[in-house]
Protein backbone atom coordinates (compact mmCIF):
# COMPACT_ATOMS: atom_id res chain seq x y z
CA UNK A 1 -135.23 -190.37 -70.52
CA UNK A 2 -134.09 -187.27 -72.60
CA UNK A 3 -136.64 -184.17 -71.99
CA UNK A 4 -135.62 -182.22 -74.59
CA UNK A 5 -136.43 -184.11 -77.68
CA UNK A 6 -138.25 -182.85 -80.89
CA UNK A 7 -142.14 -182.73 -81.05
CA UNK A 8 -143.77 -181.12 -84.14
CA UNK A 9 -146.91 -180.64 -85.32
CA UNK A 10 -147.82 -178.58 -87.86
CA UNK A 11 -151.07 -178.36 -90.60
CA UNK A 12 -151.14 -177.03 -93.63
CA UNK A 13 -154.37 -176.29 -95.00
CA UNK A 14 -153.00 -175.69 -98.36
CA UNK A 15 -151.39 -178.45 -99.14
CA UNK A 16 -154.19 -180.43 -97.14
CA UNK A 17 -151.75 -181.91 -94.94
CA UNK A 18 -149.87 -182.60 -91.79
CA UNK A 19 -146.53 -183.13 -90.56
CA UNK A 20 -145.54 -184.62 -87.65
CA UNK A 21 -141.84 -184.95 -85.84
CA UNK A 22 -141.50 -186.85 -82.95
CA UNK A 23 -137.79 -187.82 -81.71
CA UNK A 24 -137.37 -191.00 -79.37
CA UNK A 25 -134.76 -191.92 -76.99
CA UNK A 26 -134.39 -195.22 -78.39
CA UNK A 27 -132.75 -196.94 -81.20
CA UNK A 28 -133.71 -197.20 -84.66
CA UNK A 29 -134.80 -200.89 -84.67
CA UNK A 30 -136.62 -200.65 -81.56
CA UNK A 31 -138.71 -197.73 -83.26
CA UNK A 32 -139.21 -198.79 -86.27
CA UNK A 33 -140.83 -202.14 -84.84
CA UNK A 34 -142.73 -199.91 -82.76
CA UNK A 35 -144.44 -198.69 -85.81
CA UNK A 36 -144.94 -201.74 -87.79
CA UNK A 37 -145.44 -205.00 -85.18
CA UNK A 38 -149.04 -206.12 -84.29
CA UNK A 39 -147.68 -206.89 -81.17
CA UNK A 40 -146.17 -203.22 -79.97
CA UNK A 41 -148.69 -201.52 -82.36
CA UNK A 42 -151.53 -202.53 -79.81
CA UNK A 43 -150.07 -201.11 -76.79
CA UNK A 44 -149.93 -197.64 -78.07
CA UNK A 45 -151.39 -196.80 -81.23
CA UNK A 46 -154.66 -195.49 -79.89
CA UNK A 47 -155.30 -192.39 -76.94
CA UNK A 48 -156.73 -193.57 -73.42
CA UNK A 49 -158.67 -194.37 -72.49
CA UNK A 50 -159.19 -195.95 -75.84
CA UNK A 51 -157.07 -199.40 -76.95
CA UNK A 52 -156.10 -199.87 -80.42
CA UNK A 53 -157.04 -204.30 -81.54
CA UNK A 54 -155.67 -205.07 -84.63
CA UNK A 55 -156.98 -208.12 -86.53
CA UNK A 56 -155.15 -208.15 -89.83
CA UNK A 57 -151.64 -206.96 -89.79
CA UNK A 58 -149.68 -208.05 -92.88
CA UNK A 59 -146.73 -205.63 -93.08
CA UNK A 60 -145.52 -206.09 -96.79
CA UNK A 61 -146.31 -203.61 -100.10
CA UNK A 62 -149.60 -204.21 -100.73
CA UNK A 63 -150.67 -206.18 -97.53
CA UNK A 64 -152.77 -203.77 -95.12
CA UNK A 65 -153.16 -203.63 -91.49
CA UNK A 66 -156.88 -203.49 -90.02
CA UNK A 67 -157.89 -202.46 -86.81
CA UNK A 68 -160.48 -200.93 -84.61
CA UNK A 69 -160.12 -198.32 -81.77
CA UNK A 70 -162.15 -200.29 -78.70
CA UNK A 71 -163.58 -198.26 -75.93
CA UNK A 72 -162.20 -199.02 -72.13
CA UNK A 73 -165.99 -201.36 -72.26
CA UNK A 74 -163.94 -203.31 -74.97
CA UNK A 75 -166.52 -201.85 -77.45
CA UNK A 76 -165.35 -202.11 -80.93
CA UNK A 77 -165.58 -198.41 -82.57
CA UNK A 78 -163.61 -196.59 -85.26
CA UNK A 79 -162.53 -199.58 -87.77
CA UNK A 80 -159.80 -198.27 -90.10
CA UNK A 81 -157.45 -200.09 -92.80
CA UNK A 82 -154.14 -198.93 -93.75
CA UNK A 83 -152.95 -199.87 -96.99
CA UNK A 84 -148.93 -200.68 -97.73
CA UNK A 85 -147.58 -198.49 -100.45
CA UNK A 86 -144.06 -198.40 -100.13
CA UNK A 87 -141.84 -200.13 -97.80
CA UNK A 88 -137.79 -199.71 -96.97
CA UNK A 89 -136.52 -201.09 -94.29
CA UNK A 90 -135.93 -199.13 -91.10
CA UNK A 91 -136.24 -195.97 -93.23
CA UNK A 92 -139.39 -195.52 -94.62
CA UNK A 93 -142.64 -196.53 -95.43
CA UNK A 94 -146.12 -195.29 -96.86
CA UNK A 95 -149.70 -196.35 -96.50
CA UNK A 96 -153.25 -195.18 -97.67
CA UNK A 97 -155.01 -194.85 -94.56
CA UNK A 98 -159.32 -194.56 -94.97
CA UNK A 99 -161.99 -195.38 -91.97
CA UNK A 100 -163.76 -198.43 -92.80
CA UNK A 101 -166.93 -200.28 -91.33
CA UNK A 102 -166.55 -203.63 -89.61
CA UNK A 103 -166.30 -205.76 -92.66
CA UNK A 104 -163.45 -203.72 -93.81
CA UNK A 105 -165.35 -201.77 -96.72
CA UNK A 106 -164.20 -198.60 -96.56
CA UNK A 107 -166.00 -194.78 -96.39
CA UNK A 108 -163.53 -192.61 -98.54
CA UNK A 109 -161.67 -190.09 -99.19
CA UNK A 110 -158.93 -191.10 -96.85
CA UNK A 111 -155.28 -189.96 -96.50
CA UNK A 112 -151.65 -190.84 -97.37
CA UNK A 113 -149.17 -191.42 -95.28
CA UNK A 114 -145.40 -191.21 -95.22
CA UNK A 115 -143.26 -191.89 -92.30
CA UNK A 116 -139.50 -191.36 -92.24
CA UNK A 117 -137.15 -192.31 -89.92
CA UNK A 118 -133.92 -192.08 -88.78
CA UNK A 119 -131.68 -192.06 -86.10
CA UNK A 120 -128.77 -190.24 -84.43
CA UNK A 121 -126.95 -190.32 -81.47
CA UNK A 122 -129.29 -193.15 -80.24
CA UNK A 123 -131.83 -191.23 -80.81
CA UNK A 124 -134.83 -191.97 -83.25
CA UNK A 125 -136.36 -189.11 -85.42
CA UNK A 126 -139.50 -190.16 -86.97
CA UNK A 127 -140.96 -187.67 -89.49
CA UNK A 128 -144.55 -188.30 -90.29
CA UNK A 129 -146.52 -186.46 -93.47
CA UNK A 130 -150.01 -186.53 -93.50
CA UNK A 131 -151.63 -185.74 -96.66
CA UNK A 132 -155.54 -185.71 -96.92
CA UNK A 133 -157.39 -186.33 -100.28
CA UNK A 134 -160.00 -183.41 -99.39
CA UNK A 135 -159.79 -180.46 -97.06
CA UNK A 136 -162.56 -180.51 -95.56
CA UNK A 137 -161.64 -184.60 -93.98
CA UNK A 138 -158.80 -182.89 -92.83
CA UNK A 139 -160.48 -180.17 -91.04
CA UNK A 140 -163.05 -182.58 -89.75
CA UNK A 141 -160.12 -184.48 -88.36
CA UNK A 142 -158.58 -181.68 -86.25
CA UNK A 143 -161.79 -180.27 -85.18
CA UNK A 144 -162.39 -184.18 -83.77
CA UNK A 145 -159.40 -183.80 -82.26
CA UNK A 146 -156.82 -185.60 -84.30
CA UNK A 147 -153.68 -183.32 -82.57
CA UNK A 148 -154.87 -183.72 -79.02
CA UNK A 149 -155.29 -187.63 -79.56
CA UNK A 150 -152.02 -188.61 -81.69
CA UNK A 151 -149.99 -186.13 -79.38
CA UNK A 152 -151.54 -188.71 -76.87
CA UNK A 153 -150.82 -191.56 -78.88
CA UNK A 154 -147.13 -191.05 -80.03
CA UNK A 155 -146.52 -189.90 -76.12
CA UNK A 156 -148.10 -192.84 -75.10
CA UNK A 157 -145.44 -195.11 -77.30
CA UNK A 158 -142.58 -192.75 -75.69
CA UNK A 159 -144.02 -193.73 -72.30
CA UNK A 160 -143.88 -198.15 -73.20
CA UNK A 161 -140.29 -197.74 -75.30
CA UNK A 162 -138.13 -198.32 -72.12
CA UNK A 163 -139.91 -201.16 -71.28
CA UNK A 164 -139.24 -202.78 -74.61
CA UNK A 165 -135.72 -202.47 -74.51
């Protein structure tokens, strides 16, 4: 595993947003699934000690994915739904992303999302903007800790990709 690769993370608080660069030593296809299969999505997508347990995942414009963040007592916690935007294949694709209760109705304002990808060298660059409808949900977010626990997250995925090759 390459030690040297890209990690970025870097708010703006006037443009209310965030953008995140994280290369992978790992193909395209591999990374891309990463991001957008139930399956894969569950192993990482969430810091320890915390899991991440999706129960709708329809990956399509205008399907959503919904999931909760469930403590290490298998509590069910944070519930949030991701919306599909904008899909292309193995390049891109955006979502409206807003925390939700457990019946899926949700507690705006929320955020957009658009991640990028691409790869070279067999090596995966995925480029991932954050923009939040208000400023002060994005300053709530990093004061909760939203760098510390998706630095977590996305390292976490780095940690499973070798096994999934």
């Amino acid at each position: 595993m390459m030690s040297n690769l890209l990690f970025g993370f870097t708010v703006d608080k006037t443009t209310k947003s965030v953008l995140v660069e994280k290369e992978f030593d790992a193909g395209l296809s591999l990374v891309w699934d990463a991001f957008t299969k139930k399956k894969i999505l569950d192993q990482w997508w969430a810091p320890k000690p915390f899991e991440s347990r999706t129960m709708v995942m329809d990956f399509r414009v205008g399907g959503r994915r919904f999931y909760a963040m469930v403590s290490a007592e298998g509590q069910e916690l944070n519930y949030s739904v991701q919306s599909y935007t904008s899909i292309s294949p193995k390049t891109n694709f955006k979502f409206e992303s807003v925390f939700a209760d457990k019946d899926e109705n949700p507690f705006p304002p929320g955020s957009s999302w658009d991640l990028t990808f691409s790869e070279e060298n067999g090596i995966t660059k995925v480029s991932i903007s954050i923009y939040n409808e208000s400023l002060e949900r994005m300053e709530k977010m990093i004061e909760m800790g939203f760098k510390e626990g998706f630095t977590a997250t996305l390292n976490a995925l780095e940690a499973i990709l070798p096994s999934l090759k």
